[in-house]
Protein backbone atom coordinates (compact mmCIF):
# COMPACT_ATOMS: atom_id res chain seq x y z
CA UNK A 1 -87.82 243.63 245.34
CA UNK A 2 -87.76 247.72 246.20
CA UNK A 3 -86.34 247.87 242.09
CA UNK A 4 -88.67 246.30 240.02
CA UNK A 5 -86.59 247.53 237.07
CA UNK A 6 -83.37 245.37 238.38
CA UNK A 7 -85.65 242.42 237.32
CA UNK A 8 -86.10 243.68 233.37
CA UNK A 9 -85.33 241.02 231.12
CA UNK A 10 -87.17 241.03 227.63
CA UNK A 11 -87.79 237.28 227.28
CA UNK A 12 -88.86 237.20 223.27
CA UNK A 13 -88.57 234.82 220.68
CA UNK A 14 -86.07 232.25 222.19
CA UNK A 15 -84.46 232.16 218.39
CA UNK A 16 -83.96 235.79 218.69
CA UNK A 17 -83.66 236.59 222.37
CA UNK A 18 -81.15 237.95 224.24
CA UNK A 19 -79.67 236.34 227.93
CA UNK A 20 -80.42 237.30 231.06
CA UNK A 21 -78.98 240.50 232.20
CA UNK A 22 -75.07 240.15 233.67
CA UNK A 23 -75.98 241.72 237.10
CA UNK A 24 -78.05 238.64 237.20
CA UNK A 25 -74.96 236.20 237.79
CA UNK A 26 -73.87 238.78 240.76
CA UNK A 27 -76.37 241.28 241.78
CA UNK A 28 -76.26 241.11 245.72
CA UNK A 29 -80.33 242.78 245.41
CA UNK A 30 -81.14 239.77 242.96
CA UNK A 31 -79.21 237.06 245.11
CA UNK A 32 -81.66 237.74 248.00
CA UNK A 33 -84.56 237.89 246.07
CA UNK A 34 -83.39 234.49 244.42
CA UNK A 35 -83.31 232.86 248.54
CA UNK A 36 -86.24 233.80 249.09
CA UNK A 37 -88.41 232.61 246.19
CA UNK A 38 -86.15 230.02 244.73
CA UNK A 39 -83.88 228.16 247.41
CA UNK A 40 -86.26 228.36 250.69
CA UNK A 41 -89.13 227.29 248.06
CA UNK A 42 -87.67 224.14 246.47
CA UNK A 43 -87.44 220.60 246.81
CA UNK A 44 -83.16 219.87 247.42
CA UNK A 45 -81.79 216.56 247.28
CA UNK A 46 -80.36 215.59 250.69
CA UNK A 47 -79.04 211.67 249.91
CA UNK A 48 -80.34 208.62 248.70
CA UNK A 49 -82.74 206.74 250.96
CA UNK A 50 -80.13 203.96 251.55
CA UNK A 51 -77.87 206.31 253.94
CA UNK A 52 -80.35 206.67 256.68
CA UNK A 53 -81.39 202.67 257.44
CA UNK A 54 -81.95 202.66 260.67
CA UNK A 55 -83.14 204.82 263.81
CA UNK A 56 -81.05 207.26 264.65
CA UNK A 57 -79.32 207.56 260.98
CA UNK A 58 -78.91 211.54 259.98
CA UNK A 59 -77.55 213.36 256.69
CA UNK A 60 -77.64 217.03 257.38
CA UNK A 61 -77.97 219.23 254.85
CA UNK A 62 -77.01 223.11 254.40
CA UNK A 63 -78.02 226.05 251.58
CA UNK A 64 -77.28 229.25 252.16
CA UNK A 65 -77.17 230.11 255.95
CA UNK A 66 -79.56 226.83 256.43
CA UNK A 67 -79.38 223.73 257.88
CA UNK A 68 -81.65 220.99 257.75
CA UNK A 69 -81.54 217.55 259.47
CA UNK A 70 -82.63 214.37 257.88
CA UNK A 71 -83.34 211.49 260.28
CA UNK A 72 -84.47 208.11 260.12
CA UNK A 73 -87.27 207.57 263.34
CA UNK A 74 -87.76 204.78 265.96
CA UNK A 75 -91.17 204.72 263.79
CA UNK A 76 -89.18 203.47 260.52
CA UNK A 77 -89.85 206.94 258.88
CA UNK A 78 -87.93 210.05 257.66
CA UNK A 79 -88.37 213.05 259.31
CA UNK A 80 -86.71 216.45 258.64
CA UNK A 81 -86.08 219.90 260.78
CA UNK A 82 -84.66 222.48 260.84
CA UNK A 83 -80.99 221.86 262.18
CA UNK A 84 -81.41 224.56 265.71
CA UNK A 85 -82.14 224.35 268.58
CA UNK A 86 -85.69 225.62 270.03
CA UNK A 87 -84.05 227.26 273.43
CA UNK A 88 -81.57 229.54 271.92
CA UNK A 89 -80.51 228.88 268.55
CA UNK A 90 -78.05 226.64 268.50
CA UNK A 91 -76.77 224.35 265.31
CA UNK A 92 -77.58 221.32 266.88
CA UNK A 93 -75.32 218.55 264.56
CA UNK A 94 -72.50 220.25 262.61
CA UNK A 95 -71.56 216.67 260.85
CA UNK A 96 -72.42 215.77 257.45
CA UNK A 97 -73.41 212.32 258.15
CA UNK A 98 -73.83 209.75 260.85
CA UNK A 99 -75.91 207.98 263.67
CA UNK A 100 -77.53 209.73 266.75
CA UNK A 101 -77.63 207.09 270.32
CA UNK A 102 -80.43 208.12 271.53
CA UNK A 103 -81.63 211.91 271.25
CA UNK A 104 -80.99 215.16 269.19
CA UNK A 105 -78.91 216.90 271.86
CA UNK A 106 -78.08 220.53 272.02
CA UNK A 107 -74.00 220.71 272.71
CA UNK A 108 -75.09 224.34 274.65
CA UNK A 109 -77.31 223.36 277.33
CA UNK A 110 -78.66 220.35 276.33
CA UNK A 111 -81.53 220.21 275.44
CA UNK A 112 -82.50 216.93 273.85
CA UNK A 113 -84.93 215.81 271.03
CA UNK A 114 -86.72 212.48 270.26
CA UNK A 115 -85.97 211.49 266.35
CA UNK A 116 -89.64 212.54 266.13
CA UNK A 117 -88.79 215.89 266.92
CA UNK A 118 -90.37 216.30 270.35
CA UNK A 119 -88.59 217.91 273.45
CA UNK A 120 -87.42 215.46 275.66
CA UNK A 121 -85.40 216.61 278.28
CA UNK A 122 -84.43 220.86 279.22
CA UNK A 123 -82.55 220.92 282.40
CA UNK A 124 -83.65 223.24 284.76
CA UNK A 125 -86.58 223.90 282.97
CA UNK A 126 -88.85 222.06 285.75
CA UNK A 127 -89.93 225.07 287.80
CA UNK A 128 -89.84 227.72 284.69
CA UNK A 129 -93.58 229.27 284.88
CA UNK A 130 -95.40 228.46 281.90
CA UNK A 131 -93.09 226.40 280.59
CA UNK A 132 -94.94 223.78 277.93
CA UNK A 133 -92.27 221.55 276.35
CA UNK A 134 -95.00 220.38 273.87
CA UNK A 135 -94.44 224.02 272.49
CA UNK A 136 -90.51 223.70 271.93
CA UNK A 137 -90.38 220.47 269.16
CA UNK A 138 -88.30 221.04 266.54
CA UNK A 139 -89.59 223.07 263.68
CA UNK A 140 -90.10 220.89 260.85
CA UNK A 141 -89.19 220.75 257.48
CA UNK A 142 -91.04 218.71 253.93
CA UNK A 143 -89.31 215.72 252.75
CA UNK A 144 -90.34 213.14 250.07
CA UNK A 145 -88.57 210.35 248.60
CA UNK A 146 -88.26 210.68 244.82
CA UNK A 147 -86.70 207.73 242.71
CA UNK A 148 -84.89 206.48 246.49
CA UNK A 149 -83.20 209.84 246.69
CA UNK A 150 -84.17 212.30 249.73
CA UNK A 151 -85.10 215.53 248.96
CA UNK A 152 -86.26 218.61 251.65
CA UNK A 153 -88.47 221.79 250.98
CA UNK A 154 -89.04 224.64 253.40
CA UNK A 155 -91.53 225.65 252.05
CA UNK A 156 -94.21 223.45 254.25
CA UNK A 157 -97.11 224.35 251.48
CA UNK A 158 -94.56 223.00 248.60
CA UNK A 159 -95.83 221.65 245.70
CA UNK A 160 -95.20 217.90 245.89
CA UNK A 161 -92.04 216.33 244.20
CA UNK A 162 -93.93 213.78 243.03
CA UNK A 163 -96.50 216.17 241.06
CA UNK A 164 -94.06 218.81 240.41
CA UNK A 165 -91.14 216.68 238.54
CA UNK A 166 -94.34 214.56 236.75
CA UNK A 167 -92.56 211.70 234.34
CA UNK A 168 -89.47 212.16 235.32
CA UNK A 169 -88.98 209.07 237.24
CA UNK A 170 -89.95 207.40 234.40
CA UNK A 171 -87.42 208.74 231.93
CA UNK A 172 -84.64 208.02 233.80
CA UNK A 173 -85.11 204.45 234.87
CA UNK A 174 -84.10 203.07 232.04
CA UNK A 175 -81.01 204.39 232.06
CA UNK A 176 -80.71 204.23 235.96
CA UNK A 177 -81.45 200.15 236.32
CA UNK A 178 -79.92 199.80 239.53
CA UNK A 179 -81.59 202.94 241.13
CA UNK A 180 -83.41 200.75 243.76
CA UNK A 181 -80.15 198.74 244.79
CA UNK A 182 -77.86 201.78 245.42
CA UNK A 183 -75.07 202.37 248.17
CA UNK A 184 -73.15 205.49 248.90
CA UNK A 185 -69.89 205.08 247.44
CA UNK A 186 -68.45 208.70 248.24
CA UNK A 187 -68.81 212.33 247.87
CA UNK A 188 -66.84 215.35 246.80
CA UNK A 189 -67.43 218.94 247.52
CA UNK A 190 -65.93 222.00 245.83
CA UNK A 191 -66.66 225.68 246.91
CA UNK A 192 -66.01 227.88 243.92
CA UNK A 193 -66.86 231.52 243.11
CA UNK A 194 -69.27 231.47 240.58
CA UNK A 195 -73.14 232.12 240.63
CA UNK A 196 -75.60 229.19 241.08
CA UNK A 197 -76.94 230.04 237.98
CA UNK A 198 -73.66 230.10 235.72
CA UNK A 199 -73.11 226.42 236.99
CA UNK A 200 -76.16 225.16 235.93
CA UNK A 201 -76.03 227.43 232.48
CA UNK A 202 -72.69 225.39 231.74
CA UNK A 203 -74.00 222.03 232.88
CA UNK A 204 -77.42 222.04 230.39
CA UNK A 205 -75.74 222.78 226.82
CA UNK A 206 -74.18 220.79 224.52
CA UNK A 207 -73.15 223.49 222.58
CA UNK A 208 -69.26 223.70 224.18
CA UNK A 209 -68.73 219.93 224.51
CA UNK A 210 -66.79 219.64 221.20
CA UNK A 211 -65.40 223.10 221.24
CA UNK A 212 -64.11 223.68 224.90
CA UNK A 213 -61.31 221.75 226.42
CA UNK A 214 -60.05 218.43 226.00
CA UNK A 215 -61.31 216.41 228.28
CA UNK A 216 -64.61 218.16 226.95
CA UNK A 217 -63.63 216.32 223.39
CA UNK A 218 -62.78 212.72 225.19
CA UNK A 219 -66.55 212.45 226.23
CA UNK A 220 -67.52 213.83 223.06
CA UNK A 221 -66.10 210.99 221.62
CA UNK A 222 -67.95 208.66 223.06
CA UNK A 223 -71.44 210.13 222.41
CA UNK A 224 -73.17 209.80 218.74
CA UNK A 225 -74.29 213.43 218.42
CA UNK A 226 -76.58 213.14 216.16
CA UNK A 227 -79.23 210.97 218.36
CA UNK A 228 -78.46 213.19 221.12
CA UNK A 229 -81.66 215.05 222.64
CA UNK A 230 -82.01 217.43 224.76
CA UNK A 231 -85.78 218.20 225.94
CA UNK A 232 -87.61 220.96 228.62
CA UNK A 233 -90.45 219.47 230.20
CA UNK A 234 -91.62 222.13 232.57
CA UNK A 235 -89.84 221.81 235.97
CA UNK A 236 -87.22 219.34 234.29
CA UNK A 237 -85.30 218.31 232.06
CA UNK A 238 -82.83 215.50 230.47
CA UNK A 239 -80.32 215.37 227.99
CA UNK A 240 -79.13 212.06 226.44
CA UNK A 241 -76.97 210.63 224.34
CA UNK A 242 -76.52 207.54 222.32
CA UNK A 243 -73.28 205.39 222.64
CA UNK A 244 -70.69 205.15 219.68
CA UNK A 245 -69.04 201.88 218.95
CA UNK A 246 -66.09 202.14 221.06
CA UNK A 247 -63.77 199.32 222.35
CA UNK A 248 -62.07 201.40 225.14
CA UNK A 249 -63.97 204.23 227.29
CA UNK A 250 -61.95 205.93 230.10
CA UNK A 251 -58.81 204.09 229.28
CA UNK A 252 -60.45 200.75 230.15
CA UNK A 253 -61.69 197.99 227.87
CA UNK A 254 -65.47 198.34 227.28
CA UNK A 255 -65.66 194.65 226.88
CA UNK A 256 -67.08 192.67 229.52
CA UNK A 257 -67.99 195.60 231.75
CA UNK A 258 -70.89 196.18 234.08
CA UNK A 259 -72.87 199.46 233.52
CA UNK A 260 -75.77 201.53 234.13
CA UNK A 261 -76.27 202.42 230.36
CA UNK A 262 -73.57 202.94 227.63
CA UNK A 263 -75.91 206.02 226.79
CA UNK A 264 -74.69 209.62 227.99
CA UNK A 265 -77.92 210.04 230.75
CA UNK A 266 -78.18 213.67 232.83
CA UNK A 267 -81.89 214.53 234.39
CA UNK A 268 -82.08 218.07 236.10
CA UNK A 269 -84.91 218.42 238.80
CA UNK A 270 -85.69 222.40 239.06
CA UNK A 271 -84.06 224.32 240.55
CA UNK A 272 -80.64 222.64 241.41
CA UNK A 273 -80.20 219.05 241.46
CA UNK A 274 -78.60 216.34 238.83
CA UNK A 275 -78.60 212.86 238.65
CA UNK A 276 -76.47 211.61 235.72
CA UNK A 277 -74.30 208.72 234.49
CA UNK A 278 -71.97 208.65 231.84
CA UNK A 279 -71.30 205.17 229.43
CA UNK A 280 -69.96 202.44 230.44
CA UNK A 281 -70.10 203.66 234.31
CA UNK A 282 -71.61 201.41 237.02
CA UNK A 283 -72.31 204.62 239.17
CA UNK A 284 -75.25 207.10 239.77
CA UNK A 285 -74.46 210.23 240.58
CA UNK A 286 -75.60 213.09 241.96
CA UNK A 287 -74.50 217.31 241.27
CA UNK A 288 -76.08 219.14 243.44
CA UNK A 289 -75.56 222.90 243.63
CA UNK A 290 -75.65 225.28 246.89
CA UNK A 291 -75.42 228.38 246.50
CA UNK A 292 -73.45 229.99 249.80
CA UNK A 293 -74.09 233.52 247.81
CA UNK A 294 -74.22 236.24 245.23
CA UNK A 295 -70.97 234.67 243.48
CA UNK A 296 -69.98 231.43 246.01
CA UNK A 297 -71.49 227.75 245.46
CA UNK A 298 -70.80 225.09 246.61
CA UNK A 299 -70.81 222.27 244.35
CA UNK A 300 -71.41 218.74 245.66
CA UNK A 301 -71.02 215.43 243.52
CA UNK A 302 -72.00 212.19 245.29
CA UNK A 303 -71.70 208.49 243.40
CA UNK A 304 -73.47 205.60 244.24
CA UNK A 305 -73.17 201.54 243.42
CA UNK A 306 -75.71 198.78 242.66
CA UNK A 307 -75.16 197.39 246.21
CA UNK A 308 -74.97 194.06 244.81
CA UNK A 309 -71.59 194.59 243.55
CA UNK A 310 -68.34 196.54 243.40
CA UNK A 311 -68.04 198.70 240.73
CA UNK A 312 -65.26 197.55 238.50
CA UNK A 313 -61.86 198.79 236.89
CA UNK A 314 -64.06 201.05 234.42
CA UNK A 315 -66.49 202.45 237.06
CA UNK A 316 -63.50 203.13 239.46
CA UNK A 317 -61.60 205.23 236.37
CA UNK A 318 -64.82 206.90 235.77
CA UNK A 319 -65.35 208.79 239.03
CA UNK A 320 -61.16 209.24 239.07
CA UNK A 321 -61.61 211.36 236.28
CA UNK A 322 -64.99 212.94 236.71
CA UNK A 323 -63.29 214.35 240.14
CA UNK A 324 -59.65 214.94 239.01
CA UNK A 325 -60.34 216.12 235.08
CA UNK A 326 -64.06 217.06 233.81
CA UNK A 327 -64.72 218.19 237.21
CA UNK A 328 -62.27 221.22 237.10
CA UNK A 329 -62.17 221.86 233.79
CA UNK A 330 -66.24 222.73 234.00
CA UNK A 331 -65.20 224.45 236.93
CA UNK A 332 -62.32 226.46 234.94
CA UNK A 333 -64.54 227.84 232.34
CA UNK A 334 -67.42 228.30 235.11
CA UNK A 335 -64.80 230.97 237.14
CA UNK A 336 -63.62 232.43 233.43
CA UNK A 337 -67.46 233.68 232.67
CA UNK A 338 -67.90 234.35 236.37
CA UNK A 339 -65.45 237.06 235.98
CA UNK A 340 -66.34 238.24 232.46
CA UNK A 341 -69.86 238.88 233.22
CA UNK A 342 -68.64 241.93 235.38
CA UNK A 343 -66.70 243.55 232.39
CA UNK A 344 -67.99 246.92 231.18
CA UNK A 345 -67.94 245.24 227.75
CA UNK A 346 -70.85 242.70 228.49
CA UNK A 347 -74.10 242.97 229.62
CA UNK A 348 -76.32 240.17 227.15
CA UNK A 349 -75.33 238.11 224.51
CA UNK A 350 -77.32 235.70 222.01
CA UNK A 351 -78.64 232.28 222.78
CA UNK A 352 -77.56 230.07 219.63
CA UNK A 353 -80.79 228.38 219.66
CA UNK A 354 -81.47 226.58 216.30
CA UNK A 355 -84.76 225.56 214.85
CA UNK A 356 -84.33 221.64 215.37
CA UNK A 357 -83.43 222.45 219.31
CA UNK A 358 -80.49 220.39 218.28
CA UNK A 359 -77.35 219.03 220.47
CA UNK A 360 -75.54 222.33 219.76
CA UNK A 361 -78.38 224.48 220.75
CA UNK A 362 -78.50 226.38 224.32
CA UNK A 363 -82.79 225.78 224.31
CA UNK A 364 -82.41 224.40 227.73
CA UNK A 365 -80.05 227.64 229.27
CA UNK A 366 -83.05 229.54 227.94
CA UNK A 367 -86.27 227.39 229.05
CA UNK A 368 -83.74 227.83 232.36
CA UNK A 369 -83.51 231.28 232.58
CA UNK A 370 -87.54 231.65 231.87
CA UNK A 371 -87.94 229.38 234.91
CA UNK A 372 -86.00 231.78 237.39
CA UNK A 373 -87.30 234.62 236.17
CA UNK A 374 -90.91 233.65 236.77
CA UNK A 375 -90.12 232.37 239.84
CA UNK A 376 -88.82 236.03 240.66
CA UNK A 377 -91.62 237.95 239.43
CA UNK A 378 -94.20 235.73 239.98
CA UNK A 379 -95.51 235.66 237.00
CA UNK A 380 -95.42 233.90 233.53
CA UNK A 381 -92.78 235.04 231.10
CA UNK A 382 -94.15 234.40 228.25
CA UNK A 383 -95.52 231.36 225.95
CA UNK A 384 -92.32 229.46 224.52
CA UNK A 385 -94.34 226.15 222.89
CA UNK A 386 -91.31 224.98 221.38
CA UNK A 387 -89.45 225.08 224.13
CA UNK A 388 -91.96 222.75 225.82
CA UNK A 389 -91.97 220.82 222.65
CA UNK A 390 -89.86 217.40 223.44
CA UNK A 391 -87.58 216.87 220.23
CA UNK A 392 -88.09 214.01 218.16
CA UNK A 393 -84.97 211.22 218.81
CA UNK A 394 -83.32 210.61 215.75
């Protein structure tokens, strides 16, 4: 950035520090800088492997002004590109979802591309001097699989998933048992104005769950607090909770039911994406945040069932409310900061950070905000071992 100084953020003690900066959460300057090191340099989740069986079988996926293309190939492989055409820019597929016949066809002039992302066919192109069509493939894009879900970088010399997000496949299968026998179930998208980062801020701390809204207090309720953990480990993090001895959950007898865990189970994968499940649910889901700009995101939940049954009456209530209830009252108290950190009154407050990095302590928002700044500056912010330090589970 031109203004180094826009960046100044005294990192500290986290006991003692003091937040980011408000003009983080909105600063246009800051916003572009965050595009370019943070969302064209990180691995995204796209869908889970299961949406794209067979040849021909596309999610597309958009950030910012970018579109990227996930397709299955006649060669039984995922391949990803960038979602324009090579003659003149087109968007080439402007649905979410769905199969492709038999080429990746331009709806200008079309041009059409084989699922490996070769030029096929340019009409009119025949006699062009110098025309190669071996130079026109689609540009392509990274993507791994990672615990069956898809995920795309830009960033061709990215760091692999695999490496970067180290272990946490393995924490989160045991509360995901059914992660290798998922379907789509359905997805739900909400464009708000808030910052990325406020999102995110709100989704990582325990600190509000008893002390914000209601439906805040109902999962509360349902969680022992004082086995629940919630622990940094470099480019991610989880946050769980033990189950109380409950006979109802969601307004449906606990008795009987099929589920993933009866624990409270959220993993974050830096920068943006969540896969969670809440007790008693027979669904994995998936929070993904896209930021559209300096205060717009849009936020995208997806669920997913063990494909070797429905979910039941409890599963089915669970989603209901996640997208009718918690959903929008996160989202309520996500647009109420939004507009507060622009008040002449505010620029940083206190993290209440505690010594035990307890289930009331905002450790994680922190070890967050360290993470973006370095990725801005490019360097390291600072050493924070406790941070890094998993918590003993009670």
């Amino acid at each position: 950035m031109r203004d180094g100084k826009t960046l100044d953020w005294e990192i500290g003690d986290p006991e003692e520090a003091l937040t980011l900066p408000s003009r983080y959460f909105f600063d246009p300057a800051i916003y572009a800088h965050e595009v370019e090191t943070i969302v064209h340099r990180s691995w995204h989740c796209v869908c889970h492997r299961s949406e794209v069986p067979e040849p021909g079988d596309f999610v597309k996926f958009d950030i910012d002004r970018q579109s990227v293309l996930v397709v299955r190939g006649d060669d039984g492989a995922v391949h990803a590109y960038h979602n324009v055409c090579q003659h003149r820019g087109t968007r080439l597929i402007q649905e979410r979802r769905g199969q492709i016949k038999r080429a990746i066809t331009c709806p200008y002039h079309a041009w059409s591309y084989a699922f490996d992302g070769t030029l096929k066919t340019a009409p009119r192109t025949g006699a062009l001097k110098g025309f190669d069509p071996s130079e026109f493939s689609l540009k392509a894009v990274r993507v791994e699989e990672y615990a069956g879900f898809l995920f795309v970088n830009m960033d061709l010399e990215a760091t692999p998933l695999a490496e970067e997000a180290a272990g946490a496949e393995e924490a989160m299968r045991p509360f995901f048992r059914d992660l290798d026998d998922l379907v789509f179930v359905e997805e739900v998208d909400y464009e708000i104005d808030v910052n990325w980062k406020v999102i995110i801020d709100n989704e990582i701390e325990g600190y509000h769950f008893q002390l914000s809204g209601p439906v805040h207090k109902e999962l509360a309720h349902l969680i022992d607090f004082k086995g629940y953990s919630m622990t940094p480990h470099g480019k991610w993090w989880d946050f769980k909770g033990p189950p109380k001895a409950v006979e109802t959950a969601f307004g449906h007898p606990v008795a009987g039911a099929a589920y993933q865990t009866d624990w409270f189970y959220n993993i974050t994968l830096w920068p943006m994406t969540t896969l969670y499940t809440f007790p008693y649910a027979d669904v994995i889901g998936t929070f993904n945040k896209m930021p559209l700009g300096p205060e717009k995101t849009l936020l995208r939940f997806g669920h997913y069932r063990p494909k070797s049954r429905e979910p039941g009456a409890l599963s089915r209530a669970v989603i209901d409310w996640f997208n009718t209830q918690l959903g929008p009252e996160d989202i309520d108290l996500n647009l109420m900061l939004q507009q507060g950190v622009h008040s002449l009154g505010f620029d940083q407050g206190r993290y209440v950070i505690d010594a035990e990095r307890s289930a009331n302590s905002e450790h994680l928002v922190h070890h967050f905000h360290r993470l973006v700044y370095e990725a801005l500056t490019g360097g390291d912010a600072g050493p924070d071992a406790r941070a890094e330090t998993p918590r003993a589970a009670e």
